[in-house]
Protein backbone atom coordinates (compact mmCIF):
# COMPACT_ATOMS: atom_id res chain seq x y z
CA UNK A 1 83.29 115.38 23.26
CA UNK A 2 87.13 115.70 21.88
CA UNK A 3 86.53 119.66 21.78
CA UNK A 4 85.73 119.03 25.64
CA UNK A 5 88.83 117.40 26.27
CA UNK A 6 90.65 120.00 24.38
CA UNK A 7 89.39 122.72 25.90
CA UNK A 8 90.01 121.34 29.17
CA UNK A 9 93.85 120.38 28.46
CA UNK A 10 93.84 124.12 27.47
CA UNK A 11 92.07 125.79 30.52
CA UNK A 12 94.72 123.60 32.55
CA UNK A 13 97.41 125.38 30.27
CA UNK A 14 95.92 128.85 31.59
CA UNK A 15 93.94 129.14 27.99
CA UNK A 16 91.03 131.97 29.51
CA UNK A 17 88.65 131.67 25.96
CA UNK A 18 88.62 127.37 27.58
CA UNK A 19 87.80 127.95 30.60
CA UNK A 20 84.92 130.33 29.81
CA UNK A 21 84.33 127.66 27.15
CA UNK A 22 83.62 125.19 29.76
CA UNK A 23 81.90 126.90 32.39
CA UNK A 24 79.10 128.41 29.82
CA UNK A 25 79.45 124.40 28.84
CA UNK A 26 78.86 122.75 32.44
CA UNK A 27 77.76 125.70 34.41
CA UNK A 28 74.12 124.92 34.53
CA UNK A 29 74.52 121.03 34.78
CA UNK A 30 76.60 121.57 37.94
CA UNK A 31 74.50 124.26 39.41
CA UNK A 32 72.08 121.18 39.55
CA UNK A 33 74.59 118.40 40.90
CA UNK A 34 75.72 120.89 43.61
CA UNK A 35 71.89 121.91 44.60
CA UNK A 36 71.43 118.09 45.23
CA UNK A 37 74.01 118.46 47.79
CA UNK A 38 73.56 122.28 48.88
CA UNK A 39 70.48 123.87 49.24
CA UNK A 40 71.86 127.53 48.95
CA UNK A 41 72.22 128.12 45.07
CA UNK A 42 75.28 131.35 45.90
CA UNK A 43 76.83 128.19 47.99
CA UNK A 44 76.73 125.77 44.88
CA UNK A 45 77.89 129.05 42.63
CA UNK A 46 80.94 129.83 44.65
CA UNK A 47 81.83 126.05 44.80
CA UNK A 48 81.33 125.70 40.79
CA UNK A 49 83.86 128.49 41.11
CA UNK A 50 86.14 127.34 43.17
CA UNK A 51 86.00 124.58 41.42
CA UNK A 52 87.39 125.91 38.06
CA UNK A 53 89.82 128.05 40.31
CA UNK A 54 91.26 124.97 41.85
CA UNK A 55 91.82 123.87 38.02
CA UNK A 56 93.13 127.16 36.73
CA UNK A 57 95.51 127.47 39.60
CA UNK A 58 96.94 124.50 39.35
CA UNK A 59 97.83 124.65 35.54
CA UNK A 60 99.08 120.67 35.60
CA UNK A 61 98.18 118.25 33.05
CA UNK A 62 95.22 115.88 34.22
CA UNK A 63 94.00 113.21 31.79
CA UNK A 64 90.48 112.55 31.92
CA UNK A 65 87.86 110.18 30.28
CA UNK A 66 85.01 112.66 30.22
CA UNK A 67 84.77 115.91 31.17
CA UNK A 68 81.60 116.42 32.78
CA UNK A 69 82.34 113.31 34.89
CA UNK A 70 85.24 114.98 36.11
CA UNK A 71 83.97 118.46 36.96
CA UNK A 72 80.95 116.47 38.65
CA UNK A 73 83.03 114.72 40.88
CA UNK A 74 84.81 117.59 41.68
CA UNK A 75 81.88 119.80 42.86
CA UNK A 76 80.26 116.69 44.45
CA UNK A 77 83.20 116.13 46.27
CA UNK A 78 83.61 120.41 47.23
CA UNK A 79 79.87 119.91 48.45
CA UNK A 80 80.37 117.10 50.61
CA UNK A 81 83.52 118.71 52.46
CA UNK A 82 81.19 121.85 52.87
CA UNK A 83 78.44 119.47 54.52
CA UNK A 84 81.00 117.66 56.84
CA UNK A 85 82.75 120.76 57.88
CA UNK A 86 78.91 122.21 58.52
CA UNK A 87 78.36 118.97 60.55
CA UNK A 88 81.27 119.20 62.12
CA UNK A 89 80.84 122.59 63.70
CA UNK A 90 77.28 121.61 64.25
CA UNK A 91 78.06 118.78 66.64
CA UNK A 92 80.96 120.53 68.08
CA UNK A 93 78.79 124.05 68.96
CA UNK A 94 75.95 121.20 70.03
CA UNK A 95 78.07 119.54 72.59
CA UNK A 96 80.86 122.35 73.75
CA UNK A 97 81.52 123.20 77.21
CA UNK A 98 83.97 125.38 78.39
CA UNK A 99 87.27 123.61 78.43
CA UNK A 100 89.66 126.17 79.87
CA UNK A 101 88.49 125.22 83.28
CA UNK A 102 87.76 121.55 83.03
CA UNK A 103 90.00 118.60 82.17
CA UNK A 104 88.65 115.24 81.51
CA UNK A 105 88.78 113.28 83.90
CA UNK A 106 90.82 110.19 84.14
CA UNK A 107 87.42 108.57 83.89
CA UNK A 108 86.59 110.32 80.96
CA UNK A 109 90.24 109.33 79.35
CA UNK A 110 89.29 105.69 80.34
CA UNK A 111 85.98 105.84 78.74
CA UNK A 112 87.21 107.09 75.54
CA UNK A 113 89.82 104.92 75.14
CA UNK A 114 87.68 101.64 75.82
CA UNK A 115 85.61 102.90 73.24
CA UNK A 116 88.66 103.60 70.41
CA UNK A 117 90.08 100.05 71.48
CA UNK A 118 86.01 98.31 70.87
CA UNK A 119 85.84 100.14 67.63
CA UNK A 120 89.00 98.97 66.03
CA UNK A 121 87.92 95.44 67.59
CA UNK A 122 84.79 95.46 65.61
CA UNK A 123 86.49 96.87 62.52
CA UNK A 124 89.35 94.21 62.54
CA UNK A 125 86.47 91.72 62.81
CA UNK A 126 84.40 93.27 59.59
CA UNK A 127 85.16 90.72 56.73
CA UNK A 128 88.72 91.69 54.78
CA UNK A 129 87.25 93.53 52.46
CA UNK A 130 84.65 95.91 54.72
CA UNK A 131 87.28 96.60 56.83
CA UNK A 132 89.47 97.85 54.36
CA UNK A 133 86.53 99.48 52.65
CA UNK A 134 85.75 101.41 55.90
CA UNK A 135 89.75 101.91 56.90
CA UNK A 136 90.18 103.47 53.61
CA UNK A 137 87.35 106.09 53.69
CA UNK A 138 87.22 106.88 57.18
CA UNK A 139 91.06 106.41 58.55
CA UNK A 140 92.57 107.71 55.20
CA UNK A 141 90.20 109.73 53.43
CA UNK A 142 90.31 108.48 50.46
CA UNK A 143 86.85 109.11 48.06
CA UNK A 144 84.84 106.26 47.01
CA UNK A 145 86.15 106.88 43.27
CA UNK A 146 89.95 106.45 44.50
CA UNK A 147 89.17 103.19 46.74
CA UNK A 148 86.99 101.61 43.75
CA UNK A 149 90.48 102.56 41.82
CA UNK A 150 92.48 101.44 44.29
CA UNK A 151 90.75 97.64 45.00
CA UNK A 152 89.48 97.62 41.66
CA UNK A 153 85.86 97.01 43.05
CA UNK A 154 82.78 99.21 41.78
CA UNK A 155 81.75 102.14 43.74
CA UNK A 156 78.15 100.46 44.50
CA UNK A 157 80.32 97.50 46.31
CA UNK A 158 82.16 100.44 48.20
CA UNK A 159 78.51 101.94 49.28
CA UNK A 160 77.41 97.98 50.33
CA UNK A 161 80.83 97.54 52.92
CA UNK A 162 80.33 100.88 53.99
CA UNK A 163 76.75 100.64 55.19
CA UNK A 164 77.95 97.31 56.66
CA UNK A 165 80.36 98.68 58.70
CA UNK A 166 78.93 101.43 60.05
CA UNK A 167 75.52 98.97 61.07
CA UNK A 168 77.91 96.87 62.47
CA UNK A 169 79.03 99.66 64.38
CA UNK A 170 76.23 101.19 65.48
CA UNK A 171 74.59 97.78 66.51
CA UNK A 172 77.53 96.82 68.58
CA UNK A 173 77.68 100.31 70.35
CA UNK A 174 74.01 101.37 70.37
CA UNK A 175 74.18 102.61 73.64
CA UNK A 176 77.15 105.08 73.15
CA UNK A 177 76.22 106.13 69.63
CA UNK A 178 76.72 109.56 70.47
CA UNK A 179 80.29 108.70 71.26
CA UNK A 180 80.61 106.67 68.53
CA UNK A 181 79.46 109.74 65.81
CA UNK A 182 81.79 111.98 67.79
CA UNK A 183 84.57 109.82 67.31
CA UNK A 184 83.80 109.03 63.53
CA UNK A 185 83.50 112.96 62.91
CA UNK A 186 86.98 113.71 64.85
CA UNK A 187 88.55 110.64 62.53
CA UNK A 188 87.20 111.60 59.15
CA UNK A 189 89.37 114.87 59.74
CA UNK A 190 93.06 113.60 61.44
């Protein structure tokens, strides 16, 4: 595992023989992780690739416990911004209308507001924690590895306040849980 870590310090020193070192290492164990997420294999190739880019490009020291953990994370992570931004432009293509003749009406404004205001009500009444949980991920972005390093709280507690929250959510707002996704998706990406 040391020869891992060495070869990684010296891929991020722009070492070429360590980074081929690593991806013949890793490549096949992260073509699997990313087809968990991704069900196009050329998707989950060009993100393993990216992947080691990103790290080549940057050529900054990063300390890390174990290797494979790291590049996991990092393709996980690649995946799951290539799902959201999929999503995304999903739900935006599913519910577009032509906007350059049509501005919301002040109903619409109203609407939308009420909802932003009852959201952040039933967020500030989530127990401490949850709501910071759910803040953190949704408001800042931050991964569940950062806010388990940040609160010092395991990533499995992170999944529990997070599936609290967002049942609280939906339960309180069942009726405008279209709005409700909309306004999660638009959040997860200001």
């Amino acid at each position: 595992m040391t020869s891992d870590k060495q070869h990684f310090r010296a891929m991020l020193r722009g070492n070429d023989l360590a980074l081929r070192s690593l991806l013949n290492t890793y490549h096949n164990y992260l073509v699997v992780v990313g087809l968990r997420y991704l069900t196009d294999r050329q998707r989950v190739e060009d993100v393993i690739h990216d992947t080691f880019a990103d790290l080549w490009n940057k050529q900054q020291d990063i300390d890390v416990q174990s290797v494979k953990s790291f590049l996991r994370g990092a393709v996980v992570n690649k995946c799951l911004a290539i799902i959201r931004k999929d999503s995304r432009i999903d739900l935006v293509e599913e519910h577009s209308y032509d906007l350059s003749n049509q501005e919301p009406s002040p109903d619409e404004y109203l609407d939308r507001d009420q909802l932003e205001k009852e959201i952040y009500k039933i967020i500030d009444n989530l127990p401490p924690k949850c709501g910071q949980v759910f803040r953190l991920s949704r408001f800042e972005g931050k991964s569940h590895q950062e806010i388990s390093e940040a609160m010092d709280i395991s990533k499995k507690t992170i999944e529990n306040h997070m599936t609290r929250a967002l049942r609280t959510l939906r339960d309180q707002l069942k009726e405008r849980e279209l709005l409700l996704m909309i306004w999660m998706i638009a959040n997860m990406y200001n």
